[in-house]
C-alpha atoms as a PDB file:
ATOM      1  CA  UNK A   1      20.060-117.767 -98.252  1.00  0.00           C
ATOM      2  CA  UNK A   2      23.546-117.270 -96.941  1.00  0.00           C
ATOM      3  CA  UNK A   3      24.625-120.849 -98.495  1.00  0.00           C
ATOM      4  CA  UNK A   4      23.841-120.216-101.165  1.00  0.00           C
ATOM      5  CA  UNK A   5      25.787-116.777-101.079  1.00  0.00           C
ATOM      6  CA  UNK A   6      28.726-118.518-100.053  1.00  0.00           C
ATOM      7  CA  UNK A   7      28.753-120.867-102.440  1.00  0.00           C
ATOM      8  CA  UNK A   8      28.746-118.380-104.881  1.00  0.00           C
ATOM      9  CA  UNK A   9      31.742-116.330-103.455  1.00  0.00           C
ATOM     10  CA  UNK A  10      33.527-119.850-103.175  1.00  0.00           C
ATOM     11  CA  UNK A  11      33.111-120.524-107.237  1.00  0.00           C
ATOM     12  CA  UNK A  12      33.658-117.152-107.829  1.00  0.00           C
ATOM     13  CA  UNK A  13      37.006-117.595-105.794  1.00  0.00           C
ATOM     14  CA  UNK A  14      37.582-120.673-107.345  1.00  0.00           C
ATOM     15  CA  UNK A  15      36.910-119.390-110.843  1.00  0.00           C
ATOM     16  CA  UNK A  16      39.401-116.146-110.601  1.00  0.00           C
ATOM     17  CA  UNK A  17      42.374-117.816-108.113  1.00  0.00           C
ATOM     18  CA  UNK A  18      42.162-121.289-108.582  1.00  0.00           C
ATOM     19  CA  UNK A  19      41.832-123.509-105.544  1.00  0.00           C
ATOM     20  CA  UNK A  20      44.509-122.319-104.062  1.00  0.00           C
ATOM     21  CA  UNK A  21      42.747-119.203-103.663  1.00  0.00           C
ATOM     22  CA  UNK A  22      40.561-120.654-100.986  1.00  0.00           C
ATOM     23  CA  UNK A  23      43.268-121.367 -98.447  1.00  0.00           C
ATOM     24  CA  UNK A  24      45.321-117.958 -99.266  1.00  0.00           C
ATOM     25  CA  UNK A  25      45.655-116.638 -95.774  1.00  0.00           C
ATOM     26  CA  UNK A  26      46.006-120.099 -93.796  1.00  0.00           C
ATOM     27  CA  UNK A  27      49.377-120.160 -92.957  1.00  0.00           C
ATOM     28  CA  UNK A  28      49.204-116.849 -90.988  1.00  0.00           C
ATOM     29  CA  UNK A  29      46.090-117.316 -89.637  1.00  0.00           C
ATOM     30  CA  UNK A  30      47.572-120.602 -88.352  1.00  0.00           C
ATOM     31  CA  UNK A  31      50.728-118.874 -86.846  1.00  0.00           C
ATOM     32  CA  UNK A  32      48.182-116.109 -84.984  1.00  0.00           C
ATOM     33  CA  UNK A  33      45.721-118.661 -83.325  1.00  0.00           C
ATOM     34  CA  UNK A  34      47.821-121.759 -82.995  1.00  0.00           C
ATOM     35  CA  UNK A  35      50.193-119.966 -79.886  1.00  0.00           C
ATOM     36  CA  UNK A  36      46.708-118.964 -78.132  1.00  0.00           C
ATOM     37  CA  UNK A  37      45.006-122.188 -78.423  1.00  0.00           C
ATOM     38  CA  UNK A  38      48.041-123.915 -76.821  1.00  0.00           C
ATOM     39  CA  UNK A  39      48.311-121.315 -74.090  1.00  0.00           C
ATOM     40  CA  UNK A  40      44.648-121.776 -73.480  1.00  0.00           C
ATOM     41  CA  UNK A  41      44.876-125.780 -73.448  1.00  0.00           C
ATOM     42  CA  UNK A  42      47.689-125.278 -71.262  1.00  0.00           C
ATOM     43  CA  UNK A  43      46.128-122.821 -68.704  1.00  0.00           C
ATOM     44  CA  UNK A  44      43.466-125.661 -68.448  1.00  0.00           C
ATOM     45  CA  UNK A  45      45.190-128.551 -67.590  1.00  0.00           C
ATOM     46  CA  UNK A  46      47.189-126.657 -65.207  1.00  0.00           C
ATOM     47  CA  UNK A  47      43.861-125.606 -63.347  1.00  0.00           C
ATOM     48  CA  UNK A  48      42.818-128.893 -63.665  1.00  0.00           C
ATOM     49  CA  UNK A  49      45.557-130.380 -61.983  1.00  0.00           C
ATOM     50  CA  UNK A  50      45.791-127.428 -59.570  1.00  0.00           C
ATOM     51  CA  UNK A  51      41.837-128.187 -58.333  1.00  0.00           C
ATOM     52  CA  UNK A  52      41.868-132.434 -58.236  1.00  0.00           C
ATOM     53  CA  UNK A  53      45.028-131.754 -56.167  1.00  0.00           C
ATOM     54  CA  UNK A  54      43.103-129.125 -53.867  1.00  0.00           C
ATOM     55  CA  UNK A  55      39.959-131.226 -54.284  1.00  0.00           C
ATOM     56  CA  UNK A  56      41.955-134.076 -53.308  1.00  0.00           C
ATOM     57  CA  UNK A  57      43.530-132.304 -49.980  1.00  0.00           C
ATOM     58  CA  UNK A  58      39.663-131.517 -48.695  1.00  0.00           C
ATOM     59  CA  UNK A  59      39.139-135.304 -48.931  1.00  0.00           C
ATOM     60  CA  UNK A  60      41.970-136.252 -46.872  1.00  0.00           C
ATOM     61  CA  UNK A  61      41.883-133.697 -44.053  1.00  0.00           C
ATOM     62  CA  UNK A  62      37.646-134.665 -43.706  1.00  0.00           C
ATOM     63  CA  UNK A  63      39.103-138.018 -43.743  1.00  0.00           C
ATOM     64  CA  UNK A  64      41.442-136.897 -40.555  1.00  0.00           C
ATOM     65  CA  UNK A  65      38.652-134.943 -38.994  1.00  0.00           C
ATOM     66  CA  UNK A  66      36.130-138.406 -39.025  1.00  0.00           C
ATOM     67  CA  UNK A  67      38.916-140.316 -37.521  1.00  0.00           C
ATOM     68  CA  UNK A  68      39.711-138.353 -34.815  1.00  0.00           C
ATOM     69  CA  UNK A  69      36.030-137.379 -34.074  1.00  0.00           C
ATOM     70  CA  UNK A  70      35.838-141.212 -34.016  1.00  0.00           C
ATOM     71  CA  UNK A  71      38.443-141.553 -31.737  1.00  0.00           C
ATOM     72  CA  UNK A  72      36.920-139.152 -28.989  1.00  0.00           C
ATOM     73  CA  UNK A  73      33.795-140.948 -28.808  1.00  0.00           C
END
């Protein structure tokens, strides 16, 4: 039911603004979410890189800790 709604509001759009009446609002809408979206992709692959380097840390001193538990035997 709501297609079909919308498809109506979209001709009816169409029919009193043109086309051009279905992208009236982009560009703003663009400037809002565009600076969140890249502070969010951003705050990811910062994490990201933050946690394989920590991840990679707990590897290495195990790594020590089997050697020199080796070594004592």
């Amino acid at each position: 039911m709501k297609n079909v709604q919308m498809a109506k509001l979209m001709r009816q759009i169409v029919r009193e603004e043109g086309y051009q009446g279905l992208f009236r609002g982009l560009v703003p809408r663009v400037a809002k979410v565009a600076p969140a979206c890249a502070i969010m992709i951003s705050s990811y692959e910062v994490g990201k890189a933050f946690f394989a380097g920590r991840a990679t840390q707990i590897e290495e001193a195990q790594a020590l800790k089997e050697m020199a538990g080796a070594e004592l035997v």
